[in-house]
C-alpha atoms as a PDB file:
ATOM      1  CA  UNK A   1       0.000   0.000   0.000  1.00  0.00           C
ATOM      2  CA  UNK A   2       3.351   2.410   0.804  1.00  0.00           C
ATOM      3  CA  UNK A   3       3.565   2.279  -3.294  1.00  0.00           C
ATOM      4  CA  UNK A   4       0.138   3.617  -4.284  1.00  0.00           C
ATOM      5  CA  UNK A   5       0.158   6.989  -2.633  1.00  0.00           C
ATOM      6  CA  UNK A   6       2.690   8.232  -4.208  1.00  0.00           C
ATOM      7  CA  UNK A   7       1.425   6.942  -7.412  1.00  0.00           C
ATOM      8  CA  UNK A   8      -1.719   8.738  -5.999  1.00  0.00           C
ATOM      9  CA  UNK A   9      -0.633  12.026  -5.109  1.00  0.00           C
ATOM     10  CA  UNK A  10       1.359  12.076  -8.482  1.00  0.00           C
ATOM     11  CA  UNK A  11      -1.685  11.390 -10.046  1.00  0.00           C
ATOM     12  CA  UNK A  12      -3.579  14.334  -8.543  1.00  0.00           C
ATOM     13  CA  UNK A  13      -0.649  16.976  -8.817  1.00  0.00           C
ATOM     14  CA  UNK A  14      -0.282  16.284 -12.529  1.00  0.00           C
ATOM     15  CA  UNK A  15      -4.808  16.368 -12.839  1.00  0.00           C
ATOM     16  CA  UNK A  16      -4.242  19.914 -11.108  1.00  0.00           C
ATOM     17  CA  UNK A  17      -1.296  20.661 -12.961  1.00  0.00           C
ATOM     18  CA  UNK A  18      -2.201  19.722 -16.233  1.00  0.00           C
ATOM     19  CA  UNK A  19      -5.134  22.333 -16.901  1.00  0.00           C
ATOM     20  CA  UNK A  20      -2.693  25.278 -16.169  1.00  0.00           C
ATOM     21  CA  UNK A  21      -0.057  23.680 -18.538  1.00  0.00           C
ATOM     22  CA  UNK A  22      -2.459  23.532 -21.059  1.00  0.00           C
ATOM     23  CA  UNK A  23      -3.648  27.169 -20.470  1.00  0.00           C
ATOM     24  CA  UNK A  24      -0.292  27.955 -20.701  1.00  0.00           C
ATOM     25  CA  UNK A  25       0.796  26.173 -24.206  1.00  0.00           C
ATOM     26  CA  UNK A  26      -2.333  27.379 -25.549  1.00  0.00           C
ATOM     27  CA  UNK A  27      -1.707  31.284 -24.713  1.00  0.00           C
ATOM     28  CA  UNK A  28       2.255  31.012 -25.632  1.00  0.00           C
ATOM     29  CA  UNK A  29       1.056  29.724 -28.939  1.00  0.00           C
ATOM     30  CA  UNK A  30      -1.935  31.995 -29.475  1.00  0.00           C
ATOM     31  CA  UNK A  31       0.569  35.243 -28.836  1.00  0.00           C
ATOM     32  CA  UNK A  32       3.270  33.695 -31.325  1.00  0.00           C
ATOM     33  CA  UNK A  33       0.125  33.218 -33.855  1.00  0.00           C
ATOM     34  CA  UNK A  34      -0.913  36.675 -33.277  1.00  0.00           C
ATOM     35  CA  UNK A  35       2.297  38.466 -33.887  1.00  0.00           C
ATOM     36  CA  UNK A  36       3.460  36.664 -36.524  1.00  0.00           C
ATOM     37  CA  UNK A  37       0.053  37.329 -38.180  1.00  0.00           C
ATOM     38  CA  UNK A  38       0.038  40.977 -37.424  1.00  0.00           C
ATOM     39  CA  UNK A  39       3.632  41.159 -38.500  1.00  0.00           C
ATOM     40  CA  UNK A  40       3.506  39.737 -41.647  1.00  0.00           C
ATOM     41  CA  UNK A  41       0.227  39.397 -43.465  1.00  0.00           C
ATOM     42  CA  UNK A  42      -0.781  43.057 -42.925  1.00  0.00           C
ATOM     43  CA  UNK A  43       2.072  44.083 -45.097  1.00  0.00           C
ATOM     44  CA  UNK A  44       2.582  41.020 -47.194  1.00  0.00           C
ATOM     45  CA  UNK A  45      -1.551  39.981 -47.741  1.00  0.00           C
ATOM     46  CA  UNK A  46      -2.902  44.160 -46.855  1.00  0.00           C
ATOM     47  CA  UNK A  47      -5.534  42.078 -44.130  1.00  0.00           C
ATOM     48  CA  UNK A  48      -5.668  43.689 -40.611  1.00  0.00           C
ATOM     49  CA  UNK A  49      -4.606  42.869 -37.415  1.00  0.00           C
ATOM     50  CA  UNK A  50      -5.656  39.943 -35.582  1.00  0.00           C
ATOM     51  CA  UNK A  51      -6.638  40.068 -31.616  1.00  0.00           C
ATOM     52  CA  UNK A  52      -5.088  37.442 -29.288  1.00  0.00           C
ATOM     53  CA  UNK A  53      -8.635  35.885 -28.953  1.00  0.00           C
ATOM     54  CA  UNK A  54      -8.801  35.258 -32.992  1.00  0.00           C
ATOM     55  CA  UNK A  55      -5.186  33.985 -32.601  1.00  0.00           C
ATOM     56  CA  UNK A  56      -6.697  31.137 -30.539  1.00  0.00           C
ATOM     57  CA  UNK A  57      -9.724  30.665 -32.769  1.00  0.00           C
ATOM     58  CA  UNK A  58      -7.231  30.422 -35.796  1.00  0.00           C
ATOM     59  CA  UNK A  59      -5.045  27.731 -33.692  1.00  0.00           C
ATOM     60  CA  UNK A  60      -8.632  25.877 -33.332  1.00  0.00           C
ATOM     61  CA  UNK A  61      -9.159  25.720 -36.862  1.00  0.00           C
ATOM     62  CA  UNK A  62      -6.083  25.217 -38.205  1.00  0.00           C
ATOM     63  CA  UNK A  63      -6.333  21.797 -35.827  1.00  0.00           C
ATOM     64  CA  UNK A  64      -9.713  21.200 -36.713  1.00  0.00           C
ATOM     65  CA  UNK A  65      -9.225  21.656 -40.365  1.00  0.00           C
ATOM     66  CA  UNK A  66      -5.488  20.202 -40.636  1.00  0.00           C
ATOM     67  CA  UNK A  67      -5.036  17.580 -37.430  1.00  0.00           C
ATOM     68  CA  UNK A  68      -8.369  16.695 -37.231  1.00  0.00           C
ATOM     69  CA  UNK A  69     -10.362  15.265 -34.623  1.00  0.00           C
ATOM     70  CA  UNK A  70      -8.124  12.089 -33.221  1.00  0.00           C
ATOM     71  CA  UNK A  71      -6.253  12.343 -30.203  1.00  0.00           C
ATOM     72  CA  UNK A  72      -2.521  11.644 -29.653  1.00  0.00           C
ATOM     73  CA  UNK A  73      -2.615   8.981 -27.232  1.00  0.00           C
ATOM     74  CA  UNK A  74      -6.136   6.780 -28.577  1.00  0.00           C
ATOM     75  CA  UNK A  75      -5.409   7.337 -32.358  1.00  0.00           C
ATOM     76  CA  UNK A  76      -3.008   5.163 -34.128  1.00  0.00           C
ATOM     77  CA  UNK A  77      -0.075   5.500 -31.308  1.00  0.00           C
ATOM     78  CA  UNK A  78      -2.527   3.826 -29.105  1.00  0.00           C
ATOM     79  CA  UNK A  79      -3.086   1.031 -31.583  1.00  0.00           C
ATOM     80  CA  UNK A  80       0.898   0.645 -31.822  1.00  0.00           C
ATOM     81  CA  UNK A  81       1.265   0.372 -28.249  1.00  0.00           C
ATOM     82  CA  UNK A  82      -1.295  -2.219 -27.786  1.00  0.00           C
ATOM     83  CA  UNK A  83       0.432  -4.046 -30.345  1.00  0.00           C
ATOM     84  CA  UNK A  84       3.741  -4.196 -29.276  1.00  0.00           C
ATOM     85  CA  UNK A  85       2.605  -4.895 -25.838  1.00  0.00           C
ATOM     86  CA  UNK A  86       0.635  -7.643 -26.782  1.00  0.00           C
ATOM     87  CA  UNK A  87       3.776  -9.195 -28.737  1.00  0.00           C
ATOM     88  CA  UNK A  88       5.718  -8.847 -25.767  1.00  0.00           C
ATOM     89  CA  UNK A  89       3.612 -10.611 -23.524  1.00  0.00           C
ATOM     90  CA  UNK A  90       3.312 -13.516 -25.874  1.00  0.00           C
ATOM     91  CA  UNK A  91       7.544 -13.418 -25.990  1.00  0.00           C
ATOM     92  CA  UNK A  92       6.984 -13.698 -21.872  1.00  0.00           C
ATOM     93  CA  UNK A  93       7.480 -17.249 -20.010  1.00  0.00           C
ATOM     94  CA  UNK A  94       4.985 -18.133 -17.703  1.00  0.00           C
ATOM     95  CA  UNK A  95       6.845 -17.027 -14.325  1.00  0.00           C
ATOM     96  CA  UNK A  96       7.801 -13.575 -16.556  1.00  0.00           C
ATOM     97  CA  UNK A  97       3.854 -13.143 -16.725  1.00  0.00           C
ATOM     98  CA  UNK A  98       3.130 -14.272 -12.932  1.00  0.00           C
ATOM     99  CA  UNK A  99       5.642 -11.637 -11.781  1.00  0.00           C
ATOM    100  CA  UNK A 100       4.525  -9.002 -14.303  1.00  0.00           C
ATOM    101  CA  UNK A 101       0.360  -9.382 -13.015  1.00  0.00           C
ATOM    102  CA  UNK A 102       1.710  -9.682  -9.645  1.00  0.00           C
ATOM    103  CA  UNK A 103       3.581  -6.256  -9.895  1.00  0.00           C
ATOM    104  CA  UNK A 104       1.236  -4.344 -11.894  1.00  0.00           C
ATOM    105  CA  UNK A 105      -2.153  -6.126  -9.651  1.00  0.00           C
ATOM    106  CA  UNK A 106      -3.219  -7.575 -12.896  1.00  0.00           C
ATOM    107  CA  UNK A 107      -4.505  -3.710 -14.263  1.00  0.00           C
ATOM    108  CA  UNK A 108      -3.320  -4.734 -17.942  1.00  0.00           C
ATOM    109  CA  UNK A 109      -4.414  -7.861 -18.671  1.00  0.00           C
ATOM    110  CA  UNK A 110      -7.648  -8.230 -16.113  1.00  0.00           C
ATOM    111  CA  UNK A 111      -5.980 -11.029 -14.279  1.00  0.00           C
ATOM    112  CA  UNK A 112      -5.785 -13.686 -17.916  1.00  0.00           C
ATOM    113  CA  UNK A 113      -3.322 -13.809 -20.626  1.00  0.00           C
ATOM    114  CA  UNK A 114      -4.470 -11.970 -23.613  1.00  0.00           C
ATOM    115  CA  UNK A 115      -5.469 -13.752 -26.777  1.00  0.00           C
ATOM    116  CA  UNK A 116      -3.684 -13.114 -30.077  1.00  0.00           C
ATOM    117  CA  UNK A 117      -5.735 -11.719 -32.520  1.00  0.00           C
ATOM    118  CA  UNK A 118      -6.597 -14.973 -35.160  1.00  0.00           C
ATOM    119  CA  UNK A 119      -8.687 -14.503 -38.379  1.00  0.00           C
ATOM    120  CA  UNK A 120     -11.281 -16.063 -38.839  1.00  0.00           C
ATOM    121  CA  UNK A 121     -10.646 -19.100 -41.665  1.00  0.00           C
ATOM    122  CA  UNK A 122      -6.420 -18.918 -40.724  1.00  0.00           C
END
């Protein structure tokens, strides 16, 4: 039990840590948008000025229009990581898996080896 809390309490600093980070990122990269913006494409383009708040609405877009919708962690990099971790287990001996549930209270595999993925007709 001396090992979860402070897996706990690193949990909860980085939940109230992580909103301000993001603030943060998002308002360093909405003030680089707006000045570039209002230091080029006024002069190059002859458009006005942006505000800071239509710096952030432009960051929106450009993600919505150019990185989409899927997230980092559940798009494809999740399906990689699921992947290699299911080839690893099935690379594991049997005591390798018993001491790898035993350490990690069976979280990742729900307490039974995984099954390989078969096709139907292979």
């Amino acid at each position: 039990m001396k090992n979860r809390m402070p897996r706990a309490l690193k949990f909860v600093l980085i939940g109230i840590a992580a909103p301000f980070v993001i603030a943060l990122l998002l308002g360093s990269f909405s003030w680089i948008v707006m000045h570039l913006w209002n230091w080029l494409v006024p002069t190059v383009f002859g458009l006005k000025s942006i505000t800071f708040w239509q710096a952030v609405a432009l960051l929106i877009l450009c993600r919505l229009l150019f990185g989409g919708m899927r997230g980092g962690s559940m798009g494809s990099g999740g399906r990689r990581w699921r992947h290699r971790m299911n080839e690893r287990w099935q690379q594991m001996t049997p005591e390798e898996r018993e001491r790898f549930l035993e350490e990690t209270g069976g979280r990742w595999s729900c307490g039974r080896s995984p099954e390989p993925e078969t096709k139907p007709g292979v």
